[in-house]
C-alpha atoms as a PDB file:
ATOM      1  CA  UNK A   1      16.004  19.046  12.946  1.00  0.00           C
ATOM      2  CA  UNK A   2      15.115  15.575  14.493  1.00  0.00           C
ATOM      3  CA  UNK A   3      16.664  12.751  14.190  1.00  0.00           C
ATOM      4  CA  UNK A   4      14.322  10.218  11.570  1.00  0.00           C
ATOM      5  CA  UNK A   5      14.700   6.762  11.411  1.00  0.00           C
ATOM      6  CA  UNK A   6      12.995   3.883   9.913  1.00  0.00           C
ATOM      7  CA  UNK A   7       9.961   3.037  11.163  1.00  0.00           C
ATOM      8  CA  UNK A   8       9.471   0.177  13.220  1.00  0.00           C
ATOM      9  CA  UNK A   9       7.218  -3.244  12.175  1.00  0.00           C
ATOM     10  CA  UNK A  10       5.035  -2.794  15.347  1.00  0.00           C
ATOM     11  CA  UNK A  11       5.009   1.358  14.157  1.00  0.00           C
ATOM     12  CA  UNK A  12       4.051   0.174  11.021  1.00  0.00           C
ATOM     13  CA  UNK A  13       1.346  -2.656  12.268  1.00  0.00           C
ATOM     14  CA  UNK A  14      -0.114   0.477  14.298  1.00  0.00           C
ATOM     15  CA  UNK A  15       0.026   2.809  11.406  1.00  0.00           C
ATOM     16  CA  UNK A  16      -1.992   0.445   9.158  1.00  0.00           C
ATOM     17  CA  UNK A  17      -4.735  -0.445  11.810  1.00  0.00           C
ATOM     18  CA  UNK A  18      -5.223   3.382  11.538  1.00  0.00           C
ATOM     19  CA  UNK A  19      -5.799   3.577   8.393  1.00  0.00           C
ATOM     20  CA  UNK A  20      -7.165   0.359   8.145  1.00  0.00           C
ATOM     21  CA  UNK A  21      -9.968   0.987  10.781  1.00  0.00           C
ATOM     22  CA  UNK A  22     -12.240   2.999   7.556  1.00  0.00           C
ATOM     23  CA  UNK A  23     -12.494  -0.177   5.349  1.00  0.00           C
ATOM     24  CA  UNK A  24     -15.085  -1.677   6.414  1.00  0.00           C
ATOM     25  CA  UNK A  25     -16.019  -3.555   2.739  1.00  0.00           C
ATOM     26  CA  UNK A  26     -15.584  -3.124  -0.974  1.00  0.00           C
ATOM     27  CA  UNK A  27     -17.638  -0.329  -1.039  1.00  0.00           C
ATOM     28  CA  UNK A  28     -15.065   1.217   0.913  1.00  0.00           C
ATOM     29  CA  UNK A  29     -12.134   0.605  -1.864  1.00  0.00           C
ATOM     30  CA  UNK A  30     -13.149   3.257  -3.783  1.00  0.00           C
ATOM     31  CA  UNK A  31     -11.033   5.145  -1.348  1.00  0.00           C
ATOM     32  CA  UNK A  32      -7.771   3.577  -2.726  1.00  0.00           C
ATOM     33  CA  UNK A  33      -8.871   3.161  -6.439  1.00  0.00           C
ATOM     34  CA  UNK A  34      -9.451   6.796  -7.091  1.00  0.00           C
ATOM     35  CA  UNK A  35      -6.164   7.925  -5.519  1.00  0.00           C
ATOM     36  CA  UNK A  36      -4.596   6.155  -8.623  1.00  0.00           C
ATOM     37  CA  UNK A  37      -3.209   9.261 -10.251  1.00  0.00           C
ATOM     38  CA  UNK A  38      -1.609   9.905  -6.753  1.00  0.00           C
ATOM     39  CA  UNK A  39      -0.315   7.027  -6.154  1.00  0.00           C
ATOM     40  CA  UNK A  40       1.421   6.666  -9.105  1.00  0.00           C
ATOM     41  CA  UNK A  41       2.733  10.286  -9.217  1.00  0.00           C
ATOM     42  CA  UNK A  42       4.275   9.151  -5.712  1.00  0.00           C
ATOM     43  CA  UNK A  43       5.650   6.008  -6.827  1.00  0.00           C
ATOM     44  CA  UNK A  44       7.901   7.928  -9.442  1.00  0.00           C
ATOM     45  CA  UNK A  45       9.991   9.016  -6.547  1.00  0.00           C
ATOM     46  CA  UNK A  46      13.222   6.993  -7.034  1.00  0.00           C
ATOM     47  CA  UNK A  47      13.123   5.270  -3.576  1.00  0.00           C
ATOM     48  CA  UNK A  48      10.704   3.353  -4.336  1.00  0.00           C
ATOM     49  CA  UNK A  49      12.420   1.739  -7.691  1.00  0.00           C
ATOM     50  CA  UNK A  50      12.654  -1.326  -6.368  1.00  0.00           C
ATOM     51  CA  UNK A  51       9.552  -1.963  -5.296  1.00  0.00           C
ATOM     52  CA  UNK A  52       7.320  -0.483  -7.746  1.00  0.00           C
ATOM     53  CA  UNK A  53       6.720  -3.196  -9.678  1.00  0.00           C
ATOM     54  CA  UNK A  54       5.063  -5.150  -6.362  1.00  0.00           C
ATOM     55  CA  UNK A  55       3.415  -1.619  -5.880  1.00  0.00           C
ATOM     56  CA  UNK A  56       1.636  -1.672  -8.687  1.00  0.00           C
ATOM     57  CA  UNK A  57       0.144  -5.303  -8.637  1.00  0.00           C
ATOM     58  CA  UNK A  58      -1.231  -4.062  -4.931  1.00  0.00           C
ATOM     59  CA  UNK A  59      -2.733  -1.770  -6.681  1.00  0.00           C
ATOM     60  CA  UNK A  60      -4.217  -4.068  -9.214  1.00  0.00           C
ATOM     61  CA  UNK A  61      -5.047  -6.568  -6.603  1.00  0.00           C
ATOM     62  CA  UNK A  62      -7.224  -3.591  -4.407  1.00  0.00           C
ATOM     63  CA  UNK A  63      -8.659  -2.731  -7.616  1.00  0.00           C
ATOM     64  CA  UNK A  64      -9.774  -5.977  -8.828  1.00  0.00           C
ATOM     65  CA  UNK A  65     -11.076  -7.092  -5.766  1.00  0.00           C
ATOM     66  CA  UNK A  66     -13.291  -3.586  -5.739  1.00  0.00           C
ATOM     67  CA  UNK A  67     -14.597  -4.581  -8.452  1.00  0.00           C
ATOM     68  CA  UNK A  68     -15.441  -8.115  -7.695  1.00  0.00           C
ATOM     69  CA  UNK A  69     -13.017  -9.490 -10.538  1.00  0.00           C
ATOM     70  CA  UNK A  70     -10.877 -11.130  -8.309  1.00  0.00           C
ATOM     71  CA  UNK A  71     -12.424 -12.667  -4.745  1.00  0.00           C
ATOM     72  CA  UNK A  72      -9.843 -15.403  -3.845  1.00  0.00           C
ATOM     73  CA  UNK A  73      -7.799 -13.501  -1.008  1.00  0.00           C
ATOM     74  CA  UNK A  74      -8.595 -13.057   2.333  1.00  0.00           C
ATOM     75  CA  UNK A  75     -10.216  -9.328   3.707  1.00  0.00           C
ATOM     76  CA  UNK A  76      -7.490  -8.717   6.420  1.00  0.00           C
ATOM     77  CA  UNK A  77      -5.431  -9.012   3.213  1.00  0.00           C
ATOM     78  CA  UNK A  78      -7.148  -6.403   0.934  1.00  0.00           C
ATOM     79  CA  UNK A  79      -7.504  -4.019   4.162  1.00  0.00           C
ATOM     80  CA  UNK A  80      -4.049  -4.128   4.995  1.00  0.00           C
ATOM     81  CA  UNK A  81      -3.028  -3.530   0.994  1.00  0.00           C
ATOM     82  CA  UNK A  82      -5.383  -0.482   1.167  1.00  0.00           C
ATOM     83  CA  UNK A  83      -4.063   0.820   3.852  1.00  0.00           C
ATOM     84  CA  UNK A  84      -0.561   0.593   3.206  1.00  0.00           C
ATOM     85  CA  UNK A  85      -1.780   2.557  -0.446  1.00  0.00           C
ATOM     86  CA  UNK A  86      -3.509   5.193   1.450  1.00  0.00           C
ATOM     87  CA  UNK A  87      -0.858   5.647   3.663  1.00  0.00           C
ATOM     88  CA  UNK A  88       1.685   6.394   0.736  1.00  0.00           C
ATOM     89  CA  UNK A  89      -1.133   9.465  -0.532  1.00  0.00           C
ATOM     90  CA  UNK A  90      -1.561  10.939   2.851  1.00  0.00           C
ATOM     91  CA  UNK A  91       0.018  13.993   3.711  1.00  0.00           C
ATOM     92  CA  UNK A  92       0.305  13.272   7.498  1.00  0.00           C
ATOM     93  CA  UNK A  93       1.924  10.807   8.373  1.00  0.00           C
ATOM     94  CA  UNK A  94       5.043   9.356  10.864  1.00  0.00           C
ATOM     95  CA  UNK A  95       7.698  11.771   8.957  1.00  0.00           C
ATOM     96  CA  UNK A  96       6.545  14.472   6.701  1.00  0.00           C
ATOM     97  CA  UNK A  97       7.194  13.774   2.748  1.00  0.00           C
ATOM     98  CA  UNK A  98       8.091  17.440   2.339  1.00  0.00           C
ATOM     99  CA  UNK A  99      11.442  16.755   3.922  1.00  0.00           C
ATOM    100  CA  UNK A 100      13.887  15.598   1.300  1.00  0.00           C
ATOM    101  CA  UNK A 101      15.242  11.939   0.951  1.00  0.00           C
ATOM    102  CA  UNK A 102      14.012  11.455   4.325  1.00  0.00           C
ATOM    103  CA  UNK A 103      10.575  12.339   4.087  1.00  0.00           C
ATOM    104  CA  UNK A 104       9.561   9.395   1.926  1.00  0.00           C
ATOM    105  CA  UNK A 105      11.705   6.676   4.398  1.00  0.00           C
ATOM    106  CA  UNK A 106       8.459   5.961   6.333  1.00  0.00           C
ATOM    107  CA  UNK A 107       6.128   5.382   3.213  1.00  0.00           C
ATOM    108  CA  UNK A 108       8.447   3.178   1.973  1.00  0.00           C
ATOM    109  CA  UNK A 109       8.762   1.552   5.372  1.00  0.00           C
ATOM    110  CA  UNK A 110       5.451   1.078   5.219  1.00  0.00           C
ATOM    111  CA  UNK A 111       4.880  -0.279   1.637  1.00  0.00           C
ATOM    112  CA  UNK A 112       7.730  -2.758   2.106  1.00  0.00           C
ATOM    113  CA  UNK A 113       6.035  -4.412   5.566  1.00  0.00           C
ATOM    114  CA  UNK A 114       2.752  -4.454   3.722  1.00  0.00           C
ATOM    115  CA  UNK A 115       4.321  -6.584   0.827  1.00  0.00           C
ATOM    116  CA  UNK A 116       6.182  -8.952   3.445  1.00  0.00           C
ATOM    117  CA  UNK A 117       2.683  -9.305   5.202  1.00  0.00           C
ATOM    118  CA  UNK A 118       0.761 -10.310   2.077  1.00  0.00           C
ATOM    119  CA  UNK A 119       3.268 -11.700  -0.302  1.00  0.00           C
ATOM    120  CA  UNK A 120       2.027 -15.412  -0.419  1.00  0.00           C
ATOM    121  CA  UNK A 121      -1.584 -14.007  -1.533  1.00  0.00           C
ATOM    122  CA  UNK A 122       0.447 -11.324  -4.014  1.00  0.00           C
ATOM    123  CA  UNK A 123       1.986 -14.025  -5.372  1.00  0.00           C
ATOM    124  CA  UNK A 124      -1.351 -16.252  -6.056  1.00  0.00           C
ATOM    125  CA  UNK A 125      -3.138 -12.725  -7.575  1.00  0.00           C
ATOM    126  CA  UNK A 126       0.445 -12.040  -9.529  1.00  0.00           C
ATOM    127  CA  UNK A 127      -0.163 -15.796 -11.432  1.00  0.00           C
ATOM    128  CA  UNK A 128      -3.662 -15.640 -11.512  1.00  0.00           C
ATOM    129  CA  UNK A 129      -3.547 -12.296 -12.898  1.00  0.00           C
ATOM    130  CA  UNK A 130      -1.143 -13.734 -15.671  1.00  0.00           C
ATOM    131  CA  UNK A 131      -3.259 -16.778 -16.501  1.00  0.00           C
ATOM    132  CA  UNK A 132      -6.243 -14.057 -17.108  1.00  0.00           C
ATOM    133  CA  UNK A 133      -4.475 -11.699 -18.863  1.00  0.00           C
END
């Protein structure tokens, strides 16, 4: 067996722009908000306890942007939240989930550098999200 490590920030800048490259516009979310049920099956997994809660409003964030609820964030930050969602629901990716503990390291990875990268404008959707609710 291989050795695994953590993926890189420039691994996981690459990984996104990947995944990235297929949203083109909101129509395009609709890729992201109907892998909810998978998403959220995935998020169970215990590694990513501490950063489910931030998970979810991503989520919310793609979702309500889809659906033109919420417009006040910039694209490169609704592409690179998709992404990073789509990423944790595909079955290929830079170490395969199947392996155990391990195999979920990289979406993790992943989720946690997309939540650095947008956390001012998470942070503005989080509030306004509250004011709304």
């Amino acid at each position: 067996m291989g050795q695994y490590r953590k993926p890189t920030d420039s691994e996981c800048e690459e990984v996104l722009g990947r995944f990235g490259k297929d949203i083109n516009g909101p129509g395009d979310l609709g890729k992201v908000t109907g892998q909810k049920a998978a998403i959220f099956e995935k998020l169970d997994a215990g590694v990513f306890s501490t950063i489910v809660e931030d998970v979810t409003a991503l989520f919310s964030l793609v979702k309500d942007y889809a659906n033109g609820t919420y417009r006040e964030v910039p694209w490169n930050t609704i592409v690179a939240a998709a992404a990073g969602l789509l990423y944790l629901v595909c079955p290929i990716d830079l170490i395969p989930d199947f392996i155990p503990l391990i195999g979920l390291v990289d979406d993790f990875a992943v989720l946690c550098f997309v939540l650095k990268s947008v956390h001012t404008d998470l942070q503005k959707y989080i509030q306004w999200k509250a004011r709304h609710a």
